[in-house]
Protein backbone atom coordinates (compact mmCIF):
# COMPACT_ATOMS: atom_id res chain seq x y z
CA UNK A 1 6.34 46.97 -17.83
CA UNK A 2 7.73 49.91 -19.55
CA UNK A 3 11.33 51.65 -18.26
CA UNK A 4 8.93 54.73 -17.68
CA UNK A 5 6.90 52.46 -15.10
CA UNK A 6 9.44 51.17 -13.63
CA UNK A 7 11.00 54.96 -12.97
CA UNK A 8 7.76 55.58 -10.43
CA UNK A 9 8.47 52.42 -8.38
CA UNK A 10 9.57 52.84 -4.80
CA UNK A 11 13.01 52.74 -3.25
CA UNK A 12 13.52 50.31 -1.09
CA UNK A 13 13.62 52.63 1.75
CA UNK A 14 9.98 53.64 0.58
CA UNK A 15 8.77 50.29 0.79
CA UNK A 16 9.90 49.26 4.34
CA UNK A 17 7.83 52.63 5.19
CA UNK A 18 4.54 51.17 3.79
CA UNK A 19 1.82 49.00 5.92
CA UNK A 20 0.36 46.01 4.14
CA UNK A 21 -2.79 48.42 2.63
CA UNK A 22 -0.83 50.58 0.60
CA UNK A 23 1.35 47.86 -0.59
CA UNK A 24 -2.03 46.02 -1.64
CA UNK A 25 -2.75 48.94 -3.34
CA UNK A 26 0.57 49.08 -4.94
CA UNK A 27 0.70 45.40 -5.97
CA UNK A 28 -2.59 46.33 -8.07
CA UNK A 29 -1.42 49.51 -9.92
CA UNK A 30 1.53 47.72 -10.73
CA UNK A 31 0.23 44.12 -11.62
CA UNK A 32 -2.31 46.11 -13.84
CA UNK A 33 -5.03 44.63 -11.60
CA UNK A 34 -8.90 45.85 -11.55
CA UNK A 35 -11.08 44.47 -8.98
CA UNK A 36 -14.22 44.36 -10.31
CA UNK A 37 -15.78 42.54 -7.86
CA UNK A 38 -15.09 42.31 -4.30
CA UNK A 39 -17.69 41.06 -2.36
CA UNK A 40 -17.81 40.62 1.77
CA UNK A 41 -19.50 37.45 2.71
CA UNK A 42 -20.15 38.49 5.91
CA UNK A 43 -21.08 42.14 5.94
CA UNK A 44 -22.83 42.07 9.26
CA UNK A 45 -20.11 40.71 12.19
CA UNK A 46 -21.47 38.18 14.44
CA UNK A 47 -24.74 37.10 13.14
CA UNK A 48 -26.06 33.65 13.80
CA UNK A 49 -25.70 32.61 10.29
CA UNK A 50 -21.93 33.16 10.63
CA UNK A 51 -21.71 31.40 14.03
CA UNK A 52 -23.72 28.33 12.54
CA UNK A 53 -21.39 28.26 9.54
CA UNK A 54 -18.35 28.23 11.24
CA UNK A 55 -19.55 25.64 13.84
CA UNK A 56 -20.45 23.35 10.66
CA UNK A 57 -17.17 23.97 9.52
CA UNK A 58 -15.64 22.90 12.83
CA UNK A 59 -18.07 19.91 13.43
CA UNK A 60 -16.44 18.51 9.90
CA UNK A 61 -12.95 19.21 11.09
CA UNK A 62 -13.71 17.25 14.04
CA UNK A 63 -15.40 14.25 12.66
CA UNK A 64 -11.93 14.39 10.49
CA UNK A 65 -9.48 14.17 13.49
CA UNK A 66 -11.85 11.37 14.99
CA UNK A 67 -12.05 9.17 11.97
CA UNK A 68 -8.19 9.73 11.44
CA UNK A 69 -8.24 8.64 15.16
CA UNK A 70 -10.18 5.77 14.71
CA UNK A 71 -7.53 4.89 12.09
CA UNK A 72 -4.93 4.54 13.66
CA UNK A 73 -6.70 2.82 16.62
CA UNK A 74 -8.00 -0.03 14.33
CA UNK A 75 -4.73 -0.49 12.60
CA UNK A 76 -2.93 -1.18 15.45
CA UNK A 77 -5.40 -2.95 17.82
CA UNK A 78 -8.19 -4.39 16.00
CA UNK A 79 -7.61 -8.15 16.01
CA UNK A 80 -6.07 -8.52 12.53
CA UNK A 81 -4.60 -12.35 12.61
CA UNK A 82 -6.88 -14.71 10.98
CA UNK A 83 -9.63 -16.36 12.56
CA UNK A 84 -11.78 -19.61 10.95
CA UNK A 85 -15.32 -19.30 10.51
CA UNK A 86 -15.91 -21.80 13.25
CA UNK A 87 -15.06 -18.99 15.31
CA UNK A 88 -18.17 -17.13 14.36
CA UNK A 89 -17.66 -14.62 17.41
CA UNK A 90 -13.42 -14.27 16.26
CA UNK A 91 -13.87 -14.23 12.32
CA UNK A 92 -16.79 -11.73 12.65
CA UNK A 93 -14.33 -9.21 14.03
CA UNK A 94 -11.48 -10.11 12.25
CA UNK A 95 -13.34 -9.95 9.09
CA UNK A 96 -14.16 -6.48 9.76
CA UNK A 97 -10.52 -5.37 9.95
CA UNK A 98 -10.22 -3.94 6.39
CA UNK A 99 -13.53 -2.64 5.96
CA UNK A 100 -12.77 -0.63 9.19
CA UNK A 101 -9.52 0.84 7.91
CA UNK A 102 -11.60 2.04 4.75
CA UNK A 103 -14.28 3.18 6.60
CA UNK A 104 -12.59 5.44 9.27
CA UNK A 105 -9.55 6.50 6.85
CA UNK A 106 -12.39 7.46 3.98
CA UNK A 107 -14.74 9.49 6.11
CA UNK A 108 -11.50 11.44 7.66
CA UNK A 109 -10.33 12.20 4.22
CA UNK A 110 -14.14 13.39 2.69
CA UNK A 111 -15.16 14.90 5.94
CA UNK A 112 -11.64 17.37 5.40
CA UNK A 113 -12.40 17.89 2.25
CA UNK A 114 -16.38 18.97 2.97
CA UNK A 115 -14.60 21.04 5.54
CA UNK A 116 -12.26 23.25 3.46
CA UNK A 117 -14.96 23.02 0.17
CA UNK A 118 -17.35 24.60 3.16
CA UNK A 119 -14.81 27.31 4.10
CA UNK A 120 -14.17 28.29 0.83
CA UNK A 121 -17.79 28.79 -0.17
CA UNK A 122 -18.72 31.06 3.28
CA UNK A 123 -15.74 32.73 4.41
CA UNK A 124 -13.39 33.18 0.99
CA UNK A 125 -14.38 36.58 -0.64
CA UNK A 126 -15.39 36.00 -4.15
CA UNK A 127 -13.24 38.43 -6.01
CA UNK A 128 -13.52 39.00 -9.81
CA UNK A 129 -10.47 40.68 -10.70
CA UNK A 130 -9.27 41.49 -14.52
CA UNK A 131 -4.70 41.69 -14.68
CA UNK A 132 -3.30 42.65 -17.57
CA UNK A 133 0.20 39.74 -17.31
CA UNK A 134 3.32 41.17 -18.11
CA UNK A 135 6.45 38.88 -17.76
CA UNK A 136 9.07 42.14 -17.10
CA UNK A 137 10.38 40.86 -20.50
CA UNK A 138 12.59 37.79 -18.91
CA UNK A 139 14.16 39.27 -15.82
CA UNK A 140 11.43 37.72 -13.20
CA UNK A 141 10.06 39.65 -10.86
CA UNK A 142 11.65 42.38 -8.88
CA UNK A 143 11.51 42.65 -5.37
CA UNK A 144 8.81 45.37 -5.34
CA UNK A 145 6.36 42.53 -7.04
CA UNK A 146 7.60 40.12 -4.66
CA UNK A 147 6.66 42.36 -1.53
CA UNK A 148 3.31 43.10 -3.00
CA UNK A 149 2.11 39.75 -3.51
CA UNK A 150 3.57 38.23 -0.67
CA UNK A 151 1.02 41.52 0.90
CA UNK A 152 -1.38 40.50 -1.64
CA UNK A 153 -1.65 36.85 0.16
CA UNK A 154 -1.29 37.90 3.37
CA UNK A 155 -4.33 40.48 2.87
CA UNK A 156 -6.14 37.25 1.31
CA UNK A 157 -5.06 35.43 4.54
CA UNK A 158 -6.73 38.31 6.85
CA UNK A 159 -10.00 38.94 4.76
CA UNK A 160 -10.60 34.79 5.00
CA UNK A 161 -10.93 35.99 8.80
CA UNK A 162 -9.17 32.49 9.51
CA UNK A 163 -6.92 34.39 11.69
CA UNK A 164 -9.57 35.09 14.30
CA UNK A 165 -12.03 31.80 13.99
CA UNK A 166 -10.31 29.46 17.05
CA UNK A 167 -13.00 27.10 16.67
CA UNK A 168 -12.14 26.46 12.64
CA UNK A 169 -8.15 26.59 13.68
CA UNK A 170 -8.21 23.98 16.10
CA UNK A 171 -10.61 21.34 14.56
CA UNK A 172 -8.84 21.98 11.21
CA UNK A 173 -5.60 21.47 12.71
CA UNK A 174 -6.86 18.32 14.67
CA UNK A 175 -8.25 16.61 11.49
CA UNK A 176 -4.93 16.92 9.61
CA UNK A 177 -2.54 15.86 12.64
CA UNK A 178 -4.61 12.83 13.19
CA UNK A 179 -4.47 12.24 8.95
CA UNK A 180 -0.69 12.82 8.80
CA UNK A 181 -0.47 11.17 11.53
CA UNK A 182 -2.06 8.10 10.22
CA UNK A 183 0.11 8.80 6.64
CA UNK A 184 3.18 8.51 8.59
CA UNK A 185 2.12 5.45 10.79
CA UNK A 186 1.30 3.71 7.50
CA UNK A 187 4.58 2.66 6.36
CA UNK A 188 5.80 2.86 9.86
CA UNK A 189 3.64 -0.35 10.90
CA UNK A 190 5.63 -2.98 9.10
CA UNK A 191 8.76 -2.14 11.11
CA UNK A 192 7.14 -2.92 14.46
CA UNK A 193 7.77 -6.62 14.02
CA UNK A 194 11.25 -7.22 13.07
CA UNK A 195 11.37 -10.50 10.50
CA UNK A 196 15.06 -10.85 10.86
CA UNK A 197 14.82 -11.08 14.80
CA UNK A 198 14.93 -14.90 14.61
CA UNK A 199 16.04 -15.72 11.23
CA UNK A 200 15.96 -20.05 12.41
CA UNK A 201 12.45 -19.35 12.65
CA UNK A 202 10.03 -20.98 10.71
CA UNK A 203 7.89 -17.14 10.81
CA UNK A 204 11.37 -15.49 9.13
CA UNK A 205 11.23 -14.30 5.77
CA UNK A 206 14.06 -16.63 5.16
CA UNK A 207 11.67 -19.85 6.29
CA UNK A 208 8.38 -21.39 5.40
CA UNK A 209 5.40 -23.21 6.57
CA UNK A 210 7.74 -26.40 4.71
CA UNK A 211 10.20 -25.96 7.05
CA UNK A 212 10.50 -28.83 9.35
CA UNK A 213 10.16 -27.74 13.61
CA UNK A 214 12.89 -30.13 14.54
CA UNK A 215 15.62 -32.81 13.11
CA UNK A 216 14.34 -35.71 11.28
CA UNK A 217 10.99 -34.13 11.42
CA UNK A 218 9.13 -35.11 7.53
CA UNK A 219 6.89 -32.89 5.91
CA UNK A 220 4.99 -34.26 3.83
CA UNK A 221 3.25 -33.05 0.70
CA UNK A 222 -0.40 -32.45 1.38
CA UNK A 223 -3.72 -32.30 -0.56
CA UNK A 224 -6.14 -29.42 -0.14
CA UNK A 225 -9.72 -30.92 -0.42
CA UNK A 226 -11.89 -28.68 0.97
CA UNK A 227 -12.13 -29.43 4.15
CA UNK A 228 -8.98 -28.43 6.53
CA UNK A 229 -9.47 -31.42 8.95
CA UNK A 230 -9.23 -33.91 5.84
CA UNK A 231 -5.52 -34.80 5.53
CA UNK A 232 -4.82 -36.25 1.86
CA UNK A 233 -1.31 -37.03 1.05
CA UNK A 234 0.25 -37.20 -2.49
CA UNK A 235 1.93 -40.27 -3.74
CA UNK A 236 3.96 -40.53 -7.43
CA UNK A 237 1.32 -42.09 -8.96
CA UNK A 238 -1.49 -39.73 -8.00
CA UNK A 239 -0.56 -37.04 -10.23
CA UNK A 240 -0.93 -37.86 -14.45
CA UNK A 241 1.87 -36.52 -16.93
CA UNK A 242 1.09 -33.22 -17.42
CA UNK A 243 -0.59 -32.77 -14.51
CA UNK A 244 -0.05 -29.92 -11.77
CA UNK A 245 -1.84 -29.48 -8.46
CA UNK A 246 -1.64 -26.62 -5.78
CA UNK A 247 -0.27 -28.48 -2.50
CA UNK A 248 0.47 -27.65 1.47
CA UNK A 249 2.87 -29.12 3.94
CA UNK A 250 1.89 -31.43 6.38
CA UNK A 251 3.50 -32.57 9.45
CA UNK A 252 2.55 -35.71 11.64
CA UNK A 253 2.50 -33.66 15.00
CA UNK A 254 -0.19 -31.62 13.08
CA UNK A 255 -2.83 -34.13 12.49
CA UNK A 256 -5.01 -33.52 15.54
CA UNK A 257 -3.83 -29.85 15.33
CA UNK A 258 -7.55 -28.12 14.36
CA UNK A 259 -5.44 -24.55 14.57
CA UNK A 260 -1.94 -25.83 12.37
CA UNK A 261 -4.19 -27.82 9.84
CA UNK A 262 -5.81 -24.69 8.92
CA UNK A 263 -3.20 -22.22 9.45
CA UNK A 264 -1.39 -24.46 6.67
CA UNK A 265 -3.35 -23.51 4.09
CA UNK A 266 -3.99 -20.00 4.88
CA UNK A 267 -0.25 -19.23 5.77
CA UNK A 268 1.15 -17.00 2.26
CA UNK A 269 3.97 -18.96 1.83
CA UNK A 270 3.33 -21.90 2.10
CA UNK A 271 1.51 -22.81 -1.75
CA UNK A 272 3.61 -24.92 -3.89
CA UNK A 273 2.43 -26.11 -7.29
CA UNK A 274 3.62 -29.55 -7.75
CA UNK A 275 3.96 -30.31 -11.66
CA UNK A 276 4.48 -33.68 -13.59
CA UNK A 277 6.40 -33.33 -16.31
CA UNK A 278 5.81 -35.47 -19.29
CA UNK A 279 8.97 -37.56 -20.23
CA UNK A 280 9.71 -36.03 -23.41
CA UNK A 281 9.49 -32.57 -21.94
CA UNK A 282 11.41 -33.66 -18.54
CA UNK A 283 14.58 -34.97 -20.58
CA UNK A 284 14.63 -31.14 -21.87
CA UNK A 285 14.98 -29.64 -18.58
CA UNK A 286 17.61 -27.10 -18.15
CA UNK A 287 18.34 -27.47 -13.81
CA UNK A 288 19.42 -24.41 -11.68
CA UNK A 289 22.93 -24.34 -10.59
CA UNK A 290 23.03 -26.14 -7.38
CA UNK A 291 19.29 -27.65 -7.30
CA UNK A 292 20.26 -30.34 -9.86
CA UNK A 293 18.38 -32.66 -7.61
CA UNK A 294 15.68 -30.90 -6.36
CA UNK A 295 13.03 -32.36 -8.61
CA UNK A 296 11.76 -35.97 -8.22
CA UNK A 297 12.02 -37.89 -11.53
CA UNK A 298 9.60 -36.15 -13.38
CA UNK A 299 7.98 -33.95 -10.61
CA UNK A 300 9.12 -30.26 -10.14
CA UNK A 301 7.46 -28.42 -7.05
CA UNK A 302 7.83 -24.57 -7.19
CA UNK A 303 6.55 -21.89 -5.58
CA UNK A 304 3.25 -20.81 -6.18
CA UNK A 305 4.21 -16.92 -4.93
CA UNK A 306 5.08 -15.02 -8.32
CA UNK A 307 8.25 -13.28 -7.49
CA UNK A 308 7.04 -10.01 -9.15
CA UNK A 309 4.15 -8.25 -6.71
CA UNK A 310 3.43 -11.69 -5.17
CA UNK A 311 0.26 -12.80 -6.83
CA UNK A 312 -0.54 -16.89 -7.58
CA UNK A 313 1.63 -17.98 -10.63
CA UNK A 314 -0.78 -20.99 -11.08
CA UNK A 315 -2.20 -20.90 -14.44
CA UNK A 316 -0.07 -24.05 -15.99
CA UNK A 317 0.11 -24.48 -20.14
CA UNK A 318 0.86 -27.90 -20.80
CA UNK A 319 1.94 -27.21 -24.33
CA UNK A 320 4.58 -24.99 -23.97
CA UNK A 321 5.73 -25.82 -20.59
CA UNK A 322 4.88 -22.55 -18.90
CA UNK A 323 3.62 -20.88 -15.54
CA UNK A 324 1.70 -18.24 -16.34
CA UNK A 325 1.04 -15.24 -13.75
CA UNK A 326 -2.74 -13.98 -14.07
CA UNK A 327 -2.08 -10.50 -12.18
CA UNK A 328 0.68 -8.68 -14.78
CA UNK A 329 1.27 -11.62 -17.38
CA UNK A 330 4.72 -12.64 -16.05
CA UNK A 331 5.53 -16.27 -17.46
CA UNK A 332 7.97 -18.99 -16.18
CA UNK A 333 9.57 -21.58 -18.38
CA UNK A 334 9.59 -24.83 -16.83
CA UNK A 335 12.00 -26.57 -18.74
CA UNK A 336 14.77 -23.97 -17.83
CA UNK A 337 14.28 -23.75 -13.77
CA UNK A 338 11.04 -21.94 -13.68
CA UNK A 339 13.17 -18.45 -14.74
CA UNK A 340 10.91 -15.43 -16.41
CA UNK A 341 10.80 -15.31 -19.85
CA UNK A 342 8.10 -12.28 -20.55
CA UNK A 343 6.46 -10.25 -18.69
CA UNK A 344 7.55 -7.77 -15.20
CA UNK A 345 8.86 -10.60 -13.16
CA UNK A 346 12.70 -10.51 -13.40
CA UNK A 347 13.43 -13.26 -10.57
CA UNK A 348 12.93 -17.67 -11.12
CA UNK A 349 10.41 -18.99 -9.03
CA UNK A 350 12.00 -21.02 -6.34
CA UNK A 351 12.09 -24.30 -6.37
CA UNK A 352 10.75 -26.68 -3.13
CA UNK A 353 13.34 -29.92 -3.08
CA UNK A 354 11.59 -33.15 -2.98
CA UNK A 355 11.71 -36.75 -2.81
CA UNK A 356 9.53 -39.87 -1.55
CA UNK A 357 9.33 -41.08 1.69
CA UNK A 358 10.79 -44.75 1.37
CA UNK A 359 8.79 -45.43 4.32
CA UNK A 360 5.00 -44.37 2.98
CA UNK A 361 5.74 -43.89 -0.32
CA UNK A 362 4.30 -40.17 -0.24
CA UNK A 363 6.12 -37.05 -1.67
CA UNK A 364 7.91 -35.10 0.96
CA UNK A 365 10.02 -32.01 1.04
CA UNK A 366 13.77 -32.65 1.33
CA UNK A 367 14.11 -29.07 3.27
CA UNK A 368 12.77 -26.02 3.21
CA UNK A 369 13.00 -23.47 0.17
CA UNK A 370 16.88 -22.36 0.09
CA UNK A 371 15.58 -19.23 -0.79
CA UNK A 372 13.38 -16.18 0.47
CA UNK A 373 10.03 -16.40 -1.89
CA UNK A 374 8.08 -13.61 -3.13
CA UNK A 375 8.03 -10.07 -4.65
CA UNK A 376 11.28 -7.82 -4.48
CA UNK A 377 13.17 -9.14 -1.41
CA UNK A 378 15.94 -6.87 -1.33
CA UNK A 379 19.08 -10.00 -0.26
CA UNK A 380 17.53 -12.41 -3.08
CA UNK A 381 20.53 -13.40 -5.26
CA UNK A 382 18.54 -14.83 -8.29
């Protein structure tokens, strides 16, 4: 703008004296602004076209605060714990838990959006304007071109004629209260159960399914053949050099258990991949400080939970000794306690102490893991 422009601008004193028209007006002379097209969507007040537009527009709002409703009301009571397929009435609701959560939190999200894409197109004037940018060579704006715009959006604001449509106002605000609502209950759910409220629990973070329920209690290595009532314990000799197999605790008070012989193969933690080294590659094993003697002669059991986002580290290369991670390409070397060696993963996958059970002669688990498993716990020391 040139210095003899900015000579005709209004005091200050002149500007508190004008309404919001004549600083529109203003705001365009001085923005360089032509308005060549200004078009009234409504012209006629009150017509039933109008009323049926804006009750469409409302009806979407609506359906948007219901589904974000629904949201929330199927995240926190729809039964979410898993059920087996022999409890067709159980699993058929349970298996609809996350479909549910997509359904109702996708239809309040598009059902917003056809809302404010359908207020734009009826009740936004359609302006063609043509402004001539000027940049008031580096200084920013001035307080007169501050004024004007913030008139210029206001104006925008009243010619929308959102102001005076109650209907749009209160299904619009409805639909996005219920979705930030459901945005903020989101990461809010996790804290409703507290996993450190009993850490001796076999349900802490600190404990798995491998953790015996009482003194003296064995828990024993466990097969998974397909069927969850089959229980097929592992003895030395099962396995080949070489070999690795996914296995599952098992305890004796479990056998006629129908609920705890399933729920040990379905509970997260509880995978361990139980490896056989072969002897020339078990006399090169590097051991973890303090778990010299978690192994049993040649077999290693570690966790199956990749300690990166928690997907299964179970792809196992014979040749060079390695646990490969399918999700992200994270690797474990074997022969020096399972740590990473490539890939995202920055943590060693835990190792499960074992031993035989002089009694049976099946593997067992000496303890429990001496260490949290999984992705990113936050009091890990590894």
């Amino acid at each position: 703008m040139s210095s003899g422009n900015e000579q005709q601008l209004p005091t200050k004193a002149e500007l508190a004296e004008m309404d919001r028209d004549q600083l529109v007006a203003l705001g365009g002379q001085l923005d360089g602004v032509e308005l060549a097209e200004y078009p009234d969507p409504w012209p006629v007040k009150g017509t039933r076209a109008e009323k049926r537009a804006e009750r469409a527009i409302a009806l979407w709002f609506t359906l948007a605060g219901f589904s974000g409703l629904a949201f929330l009301i199927v995240m926190i009571w729809w039964p979410w714990q898993y059920q087996p397929p022999g409890e067709s009435t159980a699993h058929f609701w349970y298996s609809l838990y996350t479909p549910m959560l997509g359904v109702t939190l996708g239809v309040s999200i598009l059902a917003f959006a056809f809302g404010i894409v359908l207020y734009t197109k009826k009740f936004i004037p359609h302006e063609v304007a043509v402004q001539q940018r000027d940049d008031n060579m580096g200084a920013g704006s001035a307080q007169v071109h501050r004024e004007t715009f913030a008139a210029h959006l206001a104006d925008a604001g009243n010619r929308s004629t959102f102001a005076r449509r109650s209907a749009i106002k209160r299904s619009a605000g409805f639909g996005v209260g219920m979705l930030g609502l459901g945005a903020a209950v989101l990461p809010l759910v996790g804290f409703i159960k507290n996993p450190h409220a009993n850490d001796a629990s076999e349900d802490s973070l600190y404990h798995t399914g491998w953790k015996p329920e009482h003194p003296g209690e064995k828990v024993f290595i466990r097969r998974n053949t397909g069927d969850p009532h089959e229980v097929v314990l592992v003895r030395p000799e099962d396995l080949e050099a070489g070999a690795m197999e996914t296995v599952f605790p098992f305890k004796e008070s479990e056998r006629h258990d129908e609920e705890a012989l399933i729920e040990a193969f379905i509970r997260v933690d509880n995978p361990v991949m139980l490896i056989r080294l072969r002897p020339e590659d078990a006399a090169k094993v590097v051991k973890r400080e303090g778990q010299e003697s978690f192994n049993y002669g040649d077999f290693y059991a570690y966790s199956k939970i990749c300690t990166h986002v928690g997907c299964p580290a179970s792809l196992y290369e014979q040749r060079t000794q390695r646990v490969l991670c399918p999700c992200h390409q994270s690797q474990f070397d074997l022969l020096q306690y399972a740590k990473p060696i490539f890939g995202p993963a920055t943590r060693a996958l835990p190792q499960l102490p074992i031993t035989v059970d002089p009694e049976t002669g099946h593997l067992i688990a000496k303890h429990d893991f001496i260490e949290p498993i999984g992705p990113a716990f936050w009091e890990r020391k590894s």
